[in-house]
Protein backbone atom coordinates (compact mmCIF):
# COMPACT_ATOMS: atom_id res chain seq x y z
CA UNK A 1 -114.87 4.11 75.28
CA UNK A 2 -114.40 6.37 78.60
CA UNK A 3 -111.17 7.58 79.32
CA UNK A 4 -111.28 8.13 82.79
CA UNK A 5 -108.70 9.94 85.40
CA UNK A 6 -108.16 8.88 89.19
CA UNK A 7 -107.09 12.23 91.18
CA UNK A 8 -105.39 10.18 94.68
CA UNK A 9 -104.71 7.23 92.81
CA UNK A 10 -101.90 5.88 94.82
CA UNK A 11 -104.17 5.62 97.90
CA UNK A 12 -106.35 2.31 98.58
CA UNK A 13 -109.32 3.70 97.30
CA UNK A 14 -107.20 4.84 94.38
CA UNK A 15 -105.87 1.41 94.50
CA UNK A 16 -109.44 -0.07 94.39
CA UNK A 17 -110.65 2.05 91.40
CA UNK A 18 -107.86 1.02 89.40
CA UNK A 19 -108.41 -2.97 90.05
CA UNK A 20 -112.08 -2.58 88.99
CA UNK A 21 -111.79 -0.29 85.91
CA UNK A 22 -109.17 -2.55 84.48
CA UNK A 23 -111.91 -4.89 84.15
CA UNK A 24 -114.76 -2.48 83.05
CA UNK A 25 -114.74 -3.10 79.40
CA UNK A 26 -116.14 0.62 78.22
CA UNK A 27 -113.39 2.67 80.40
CA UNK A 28 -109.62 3.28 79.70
CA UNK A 29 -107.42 5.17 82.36
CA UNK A 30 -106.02 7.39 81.01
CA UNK A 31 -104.79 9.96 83.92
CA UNK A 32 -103.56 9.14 87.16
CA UNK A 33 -101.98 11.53 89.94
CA UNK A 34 -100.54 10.99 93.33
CA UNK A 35 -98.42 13.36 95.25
CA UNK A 36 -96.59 10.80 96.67
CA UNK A 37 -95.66 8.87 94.58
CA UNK A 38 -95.51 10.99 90.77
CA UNK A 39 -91.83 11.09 90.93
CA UNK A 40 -91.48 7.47 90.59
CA UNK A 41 -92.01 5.39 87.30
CA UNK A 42 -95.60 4.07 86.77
CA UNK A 43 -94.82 0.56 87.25
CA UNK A 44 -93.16 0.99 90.40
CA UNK A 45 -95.97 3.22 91.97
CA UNK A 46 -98.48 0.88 90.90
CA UNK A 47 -96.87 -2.58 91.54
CA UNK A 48 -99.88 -4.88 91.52
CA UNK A 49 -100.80 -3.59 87.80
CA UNK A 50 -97.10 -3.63 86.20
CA UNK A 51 -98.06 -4.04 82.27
CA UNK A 52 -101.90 -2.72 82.92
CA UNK A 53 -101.61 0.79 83.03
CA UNK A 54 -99.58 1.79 79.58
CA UNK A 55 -100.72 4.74 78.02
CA UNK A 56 -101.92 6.35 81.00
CA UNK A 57 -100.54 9.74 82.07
CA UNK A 58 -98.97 9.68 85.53
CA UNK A 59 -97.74 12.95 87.73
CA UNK A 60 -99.00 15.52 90.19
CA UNK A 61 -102.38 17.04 90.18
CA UNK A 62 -101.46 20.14 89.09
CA UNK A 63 -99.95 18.94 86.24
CA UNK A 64 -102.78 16.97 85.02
CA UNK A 65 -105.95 18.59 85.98
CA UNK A 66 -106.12 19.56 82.56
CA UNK A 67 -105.44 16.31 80.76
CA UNK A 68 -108.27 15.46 78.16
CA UNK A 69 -110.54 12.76 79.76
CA UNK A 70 -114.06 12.31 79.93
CA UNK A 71 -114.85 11.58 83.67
CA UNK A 72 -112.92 11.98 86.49
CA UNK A 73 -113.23 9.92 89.74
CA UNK A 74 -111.84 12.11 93.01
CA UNK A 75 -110.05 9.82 95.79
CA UNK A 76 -108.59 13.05 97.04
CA UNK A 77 -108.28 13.92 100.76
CA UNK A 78 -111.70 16.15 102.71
CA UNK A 79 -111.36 19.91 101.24
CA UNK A 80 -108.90 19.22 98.53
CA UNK A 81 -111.77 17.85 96.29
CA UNK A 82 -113.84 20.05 96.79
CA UNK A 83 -110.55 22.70 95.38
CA UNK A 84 -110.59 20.29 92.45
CA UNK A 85 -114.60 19.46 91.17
CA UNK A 86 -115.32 22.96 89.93
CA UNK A 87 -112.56 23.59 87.21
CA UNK A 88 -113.54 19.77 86.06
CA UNK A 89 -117.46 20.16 86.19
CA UNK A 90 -116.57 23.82 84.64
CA UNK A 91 -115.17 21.72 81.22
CA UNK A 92 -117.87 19.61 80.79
CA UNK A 93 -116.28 16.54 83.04
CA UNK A 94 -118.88 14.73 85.55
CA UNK A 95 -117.23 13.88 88.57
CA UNK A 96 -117.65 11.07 91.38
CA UNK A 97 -116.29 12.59 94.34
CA UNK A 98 -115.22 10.15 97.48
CA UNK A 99 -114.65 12.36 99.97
CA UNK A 100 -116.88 13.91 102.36
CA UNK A 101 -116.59 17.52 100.56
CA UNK A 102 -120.18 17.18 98.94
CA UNK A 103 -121.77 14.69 101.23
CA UNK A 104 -123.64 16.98 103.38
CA UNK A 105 -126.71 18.69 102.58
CA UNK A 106 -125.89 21.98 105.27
CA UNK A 107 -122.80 23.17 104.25
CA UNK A 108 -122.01 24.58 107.62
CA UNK A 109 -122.73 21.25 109.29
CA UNK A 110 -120.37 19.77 106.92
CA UNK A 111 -117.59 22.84 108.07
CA UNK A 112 -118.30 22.05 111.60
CA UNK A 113 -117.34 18.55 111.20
CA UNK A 114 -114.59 18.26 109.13
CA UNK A 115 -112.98 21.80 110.53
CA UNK A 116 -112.41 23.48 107.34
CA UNK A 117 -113.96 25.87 104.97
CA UNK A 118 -115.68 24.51 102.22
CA UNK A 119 -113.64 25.89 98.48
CA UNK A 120 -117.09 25.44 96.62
CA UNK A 121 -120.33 25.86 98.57
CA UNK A 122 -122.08 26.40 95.64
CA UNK A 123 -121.42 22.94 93.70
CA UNK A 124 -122.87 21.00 96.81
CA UNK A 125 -126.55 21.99 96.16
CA UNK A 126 -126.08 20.10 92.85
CA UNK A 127 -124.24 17.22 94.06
CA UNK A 128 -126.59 13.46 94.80
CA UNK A 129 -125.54 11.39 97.45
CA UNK A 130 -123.90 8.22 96.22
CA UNK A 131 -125.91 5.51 96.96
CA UNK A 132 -127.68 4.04 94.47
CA UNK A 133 -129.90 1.56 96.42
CA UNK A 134 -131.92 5.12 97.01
CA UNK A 135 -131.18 7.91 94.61
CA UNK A 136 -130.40 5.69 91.56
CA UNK A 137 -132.46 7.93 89.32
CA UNK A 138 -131.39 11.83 90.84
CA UNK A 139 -127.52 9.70 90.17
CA UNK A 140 -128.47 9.15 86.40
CA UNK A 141 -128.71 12.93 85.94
CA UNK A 142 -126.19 14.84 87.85
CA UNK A 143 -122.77 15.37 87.00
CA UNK A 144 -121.15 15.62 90.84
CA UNK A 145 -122.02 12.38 92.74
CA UNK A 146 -120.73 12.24 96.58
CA UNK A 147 -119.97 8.71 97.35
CA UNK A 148 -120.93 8.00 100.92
CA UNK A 149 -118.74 7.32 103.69
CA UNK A 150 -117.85 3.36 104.18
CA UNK A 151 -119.47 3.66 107.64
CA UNK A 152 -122.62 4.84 106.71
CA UNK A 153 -123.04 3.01 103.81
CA UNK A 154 -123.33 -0.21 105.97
CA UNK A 155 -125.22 1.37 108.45
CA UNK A 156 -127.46 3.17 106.58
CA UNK A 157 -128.62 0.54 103.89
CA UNK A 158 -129.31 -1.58 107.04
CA UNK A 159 -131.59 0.66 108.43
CA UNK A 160 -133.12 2.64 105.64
CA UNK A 161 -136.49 0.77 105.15
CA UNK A 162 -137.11 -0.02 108.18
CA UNK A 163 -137.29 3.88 108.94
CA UNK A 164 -138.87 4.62 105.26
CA UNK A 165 -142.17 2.46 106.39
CA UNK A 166 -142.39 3.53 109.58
CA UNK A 167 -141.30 0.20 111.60
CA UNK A 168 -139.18 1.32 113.66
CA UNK A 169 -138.91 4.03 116.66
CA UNK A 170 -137.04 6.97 115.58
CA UNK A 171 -135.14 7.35 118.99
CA UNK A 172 -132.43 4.75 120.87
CA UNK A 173 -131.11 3.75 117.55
CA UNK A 174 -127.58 2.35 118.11
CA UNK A 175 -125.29 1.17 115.85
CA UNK A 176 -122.38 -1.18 116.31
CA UNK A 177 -119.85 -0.91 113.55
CA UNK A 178 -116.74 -3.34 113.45
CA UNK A 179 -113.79 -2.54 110.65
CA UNK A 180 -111.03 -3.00 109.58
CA UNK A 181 -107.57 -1.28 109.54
CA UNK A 182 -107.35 0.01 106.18
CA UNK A 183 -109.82 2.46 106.39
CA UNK A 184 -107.16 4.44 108.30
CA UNK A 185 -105.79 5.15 104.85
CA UNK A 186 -102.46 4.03 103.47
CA UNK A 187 -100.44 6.68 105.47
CA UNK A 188 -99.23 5.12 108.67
CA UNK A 189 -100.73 6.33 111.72
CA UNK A 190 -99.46 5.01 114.85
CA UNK A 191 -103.59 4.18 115.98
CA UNK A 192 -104.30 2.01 112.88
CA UNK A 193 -100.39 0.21 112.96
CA UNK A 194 -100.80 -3.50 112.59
CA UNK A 195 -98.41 -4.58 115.31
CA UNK A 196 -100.60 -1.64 117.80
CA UNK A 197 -104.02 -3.38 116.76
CA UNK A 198 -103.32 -7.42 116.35
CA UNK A 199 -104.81 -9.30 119.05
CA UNK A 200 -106.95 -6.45 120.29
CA UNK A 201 -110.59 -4.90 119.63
CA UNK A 202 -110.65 -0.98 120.65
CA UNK A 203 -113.49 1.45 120.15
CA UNK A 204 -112.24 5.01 118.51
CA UNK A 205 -114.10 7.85 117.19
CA UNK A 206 -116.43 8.84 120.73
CA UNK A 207 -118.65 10.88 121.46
CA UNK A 208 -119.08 11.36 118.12
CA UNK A 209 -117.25 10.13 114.85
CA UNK A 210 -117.75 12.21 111.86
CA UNK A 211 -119.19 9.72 110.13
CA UNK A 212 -122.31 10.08 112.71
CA UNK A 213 -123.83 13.24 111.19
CA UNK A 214 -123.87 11.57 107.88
CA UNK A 215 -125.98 8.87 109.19
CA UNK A 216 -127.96 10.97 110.80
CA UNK A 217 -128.80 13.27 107.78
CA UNK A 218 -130.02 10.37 105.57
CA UNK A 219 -131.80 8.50 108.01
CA UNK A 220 -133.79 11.52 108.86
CA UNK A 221 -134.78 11.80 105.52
CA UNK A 222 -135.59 8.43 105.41
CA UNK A 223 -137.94 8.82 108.92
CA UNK A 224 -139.59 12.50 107.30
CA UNK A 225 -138.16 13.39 111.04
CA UNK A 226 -134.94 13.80 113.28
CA UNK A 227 -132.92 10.47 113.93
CA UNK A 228 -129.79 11.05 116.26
CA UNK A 229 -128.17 7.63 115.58
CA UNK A 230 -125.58 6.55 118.81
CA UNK A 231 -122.95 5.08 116.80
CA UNK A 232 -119.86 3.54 118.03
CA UNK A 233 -117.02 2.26 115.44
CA UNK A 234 -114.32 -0.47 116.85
CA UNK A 235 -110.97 -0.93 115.52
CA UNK A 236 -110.83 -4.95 114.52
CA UNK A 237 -106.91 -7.06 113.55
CA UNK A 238 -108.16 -6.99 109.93
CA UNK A 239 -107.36 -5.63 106.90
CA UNK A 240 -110.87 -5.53 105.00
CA UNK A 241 -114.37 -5.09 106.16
CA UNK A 242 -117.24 -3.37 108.43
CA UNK A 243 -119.70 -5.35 110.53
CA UNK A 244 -122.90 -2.76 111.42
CA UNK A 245 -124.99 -4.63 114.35
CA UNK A 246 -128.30 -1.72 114.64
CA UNK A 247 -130.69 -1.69 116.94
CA UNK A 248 -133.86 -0.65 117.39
CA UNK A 249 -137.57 -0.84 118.85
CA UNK A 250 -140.01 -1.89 116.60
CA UNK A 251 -143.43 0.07 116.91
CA UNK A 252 -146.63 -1.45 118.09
CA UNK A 253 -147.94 -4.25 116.49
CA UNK A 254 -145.04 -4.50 114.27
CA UNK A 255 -144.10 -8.27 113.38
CA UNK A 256 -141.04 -10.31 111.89
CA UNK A 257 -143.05 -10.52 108.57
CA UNK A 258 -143.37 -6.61 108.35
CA UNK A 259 -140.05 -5.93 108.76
CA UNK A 260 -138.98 -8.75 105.81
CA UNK A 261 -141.37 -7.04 103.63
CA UNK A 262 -139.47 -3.66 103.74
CA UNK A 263 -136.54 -5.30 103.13
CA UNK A 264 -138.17 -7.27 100.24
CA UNK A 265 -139.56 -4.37 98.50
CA UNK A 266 -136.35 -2.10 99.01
CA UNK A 267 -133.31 -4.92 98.06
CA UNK A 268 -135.38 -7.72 96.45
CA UNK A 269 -133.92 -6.53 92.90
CA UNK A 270 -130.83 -4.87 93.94
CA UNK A 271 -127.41 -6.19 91.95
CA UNK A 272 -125.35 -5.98 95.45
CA UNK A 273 -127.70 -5.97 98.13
CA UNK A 274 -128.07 -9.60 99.54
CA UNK A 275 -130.48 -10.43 101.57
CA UNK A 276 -129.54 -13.73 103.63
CA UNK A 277 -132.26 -16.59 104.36
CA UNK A 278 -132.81 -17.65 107.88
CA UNK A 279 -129.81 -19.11 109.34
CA UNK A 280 -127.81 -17.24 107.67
CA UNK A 281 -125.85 -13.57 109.48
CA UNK A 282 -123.17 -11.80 107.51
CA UNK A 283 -119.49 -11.77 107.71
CA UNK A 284 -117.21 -9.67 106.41
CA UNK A 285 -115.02 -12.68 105.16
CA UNK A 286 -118.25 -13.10 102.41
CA UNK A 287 -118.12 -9.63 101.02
CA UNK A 288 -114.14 -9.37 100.80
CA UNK A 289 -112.75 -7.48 97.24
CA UNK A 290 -116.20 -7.48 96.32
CA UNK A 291 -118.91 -4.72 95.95
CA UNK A 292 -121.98 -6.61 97.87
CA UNK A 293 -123.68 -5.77 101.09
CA UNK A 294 -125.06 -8.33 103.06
CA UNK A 295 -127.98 -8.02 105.38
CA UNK A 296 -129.68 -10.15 107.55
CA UNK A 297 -131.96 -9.24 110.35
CA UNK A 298 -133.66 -10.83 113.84
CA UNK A 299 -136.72 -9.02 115.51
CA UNK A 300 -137.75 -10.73 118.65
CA UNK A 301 -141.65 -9.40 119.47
CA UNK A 302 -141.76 -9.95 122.69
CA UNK A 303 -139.42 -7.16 123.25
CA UNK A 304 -140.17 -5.52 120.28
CA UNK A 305 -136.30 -5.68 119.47
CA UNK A 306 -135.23 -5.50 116.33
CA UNK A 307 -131.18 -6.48 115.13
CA UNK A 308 -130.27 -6.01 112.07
CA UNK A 309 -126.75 -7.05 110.93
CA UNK A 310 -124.93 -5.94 107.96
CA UNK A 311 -121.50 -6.71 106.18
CA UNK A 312 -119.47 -4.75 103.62
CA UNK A 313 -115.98 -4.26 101.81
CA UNK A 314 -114.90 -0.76 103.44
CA UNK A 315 -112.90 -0.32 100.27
CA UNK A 316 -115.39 -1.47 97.69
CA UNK A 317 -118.85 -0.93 98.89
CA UNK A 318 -117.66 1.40 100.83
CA UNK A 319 -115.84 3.24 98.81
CA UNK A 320 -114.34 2.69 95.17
CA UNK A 321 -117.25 -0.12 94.50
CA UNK A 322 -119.34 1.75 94.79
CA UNK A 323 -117.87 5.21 92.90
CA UNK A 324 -117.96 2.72 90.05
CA UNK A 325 -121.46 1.85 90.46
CA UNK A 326 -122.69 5.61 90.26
CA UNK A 327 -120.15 6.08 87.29
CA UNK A 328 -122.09 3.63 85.46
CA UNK A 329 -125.07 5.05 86.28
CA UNK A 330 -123.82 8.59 84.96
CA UNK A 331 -122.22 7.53 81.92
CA UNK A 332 -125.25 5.11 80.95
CA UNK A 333 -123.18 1.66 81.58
CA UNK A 334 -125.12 -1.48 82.49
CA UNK A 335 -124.53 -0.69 87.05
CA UNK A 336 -122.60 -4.10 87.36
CA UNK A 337 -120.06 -2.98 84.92
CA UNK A 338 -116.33 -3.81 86.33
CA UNK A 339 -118.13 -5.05 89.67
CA UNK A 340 -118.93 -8.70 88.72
CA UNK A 341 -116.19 -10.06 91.13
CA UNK A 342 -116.91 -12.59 93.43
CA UNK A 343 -115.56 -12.01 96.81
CA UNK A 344 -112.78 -13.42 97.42
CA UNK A 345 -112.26 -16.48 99.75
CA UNK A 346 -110.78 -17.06 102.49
């Protein structure tokens, strides 16, 4: 048994973790810490679990950073993780980090970005970006996993093998993202207020969101050259959810049945990658509360345009989901471990 601490659990990624490690049968919570919310009991700060969490220490980080546990999952704001990783990694304790602290490969790329100085340059050469659908086996070994951002998550497990063979043109890549309010975070923000975005679809985040770089950094890699990715996110009346439309130009003498066989021999065996038949385009409503991404794609060859949609839980895929998936992977669990929900419906 893993006891396990949530640094920013009183957030909705936070939130998330909890729900899913409840149900992960070789983890007990045993720390959680919120700045917000420590002076309140534990029941009341974590309504939704009342009778779920006993036994688990609750109160500010400071006061808990050096609880005994045995992993430690980070749902801390950008730069105050980064504050936090080396004293745990330091004492033995692997770490899945969900901010953007250890995401980036250039560490002043990543300080132009996010505007800050980054507390621990040094523990980001070790860290392995958090998608498992690529770096499964460099995630097995390291102690410091970065879980992506929920944006590029969606887009870039859409695009990924089509760059990785070669199908696609490396330039005029656009991506069309669609999500919903709560990846705003659970402080209120007049921009992502419910009663400011109901009935209305508004693009945010131009020229360039900072989730654009990350894109651009693993779909390079994926290309062996430079992709610039135009990406454009739009605030949608939801709750839940991203919608990425991409697209792109296929290369000469590329066909509908090469691009399915990329897709076949990256996702055909993947737990949480779906793959949807013909007929078939994702919706966020089919991924909700659940840790699946859906994909589907369209390549018309006269134009030599190719579409490809996909849909994911900006909180579970996107986030917590998928900090559970790479936890598994670390700690030697089966990877569907605490994941096997269904998404919910409707």
């Amino acid at each position: 048994m893993k006891r396990v601490a949530i640094f920013g659990a009183t957030g909705y990624t936070g939130f998330e973790l909890i729900r899913m490690l409840l149900s992960h049968p070789g983890v007990r919570i045993s720390a959680l810490t919120s700045e917000q919310y420590s002076d309140q009991p534990l029941g009341q700060a974590f309504a939704p679990f009342k009778g779920k969490l006993a036994g688990a220490a609750f109160g500010k980080m400071e006061k808990l950073v050096g609880a005994e546990f045995d992993a430690a999952f980070l749902a801390l704001p950008h730069s105050v993780s980064s504050s936090v990783a080396g004293s745990l990694l330091a004492r033995g304790v692997p770490v899945v980090d969900l901010s953007a602290d250890f995401r980036f490969r250039s560490i002043p790329l990543y300080e132009s970005v996010y505007g800050v100085t980054h507390k621990s340059p040094s523990l980001a050469e070790g860290a392995v970006y958090g998608l498992p659908e690529i770096y499964r086996e460099r995630i097995r070994k390291t102690r410091l996993t970065a879980v992506p951002g929920c944006f590029p998550t969606s887009v870039i497990l859409g695009l990924h093998p089509l760059l990785s063979e070669g199908l696609i043109d490396r330039k005029g890549i656009v991506a069309d993202c669609k999500t919903g309010v709560s990846g705003g975070g659970r402080g209120p923000t007049l921009g992502f207020h419910y009663p400011e975005v109901e009935g209305g679809v508004r693009p945010y985040g131009l020229p360039k969101h900072r989730h654009n770089p990350e894109m651009d950094q693993e779909l390079s890699l994926a290309a062996g050259e430079k992709v610039a990715v135009t990406f454009v996110p739009h605030l949608m009346p939801m709750v839940r959810g991203i919608l990425a439309t991409c697209y792109a130009t296929a290369r000469a003498k590329v066909a509908a049945k090469d691009v399915e066989a990329a897709y076949r021999k990256a996702y055909g065996k993947e737990p949480f990658v779906r793959l949807l038949p013909p007929g078939l385009l994702p919706s966020t409503k089919d991924v909700r509360g659940s840790n699946y991404c859906d994909i589907a794609w369209r390549v018309d060859e006269r134009s030599r345009r190719v579409v490809v949609v996909s849909a994911i839980d900006n909180l579970v895929k996107g986030a917590s989901g998928a900090a559970v998936q790479c936890f598994n992977l670390m700690a030697g669990f089966p990877e569907e471990e605490g994941l096997r929900a269904m998404p919910l419906f409707p």
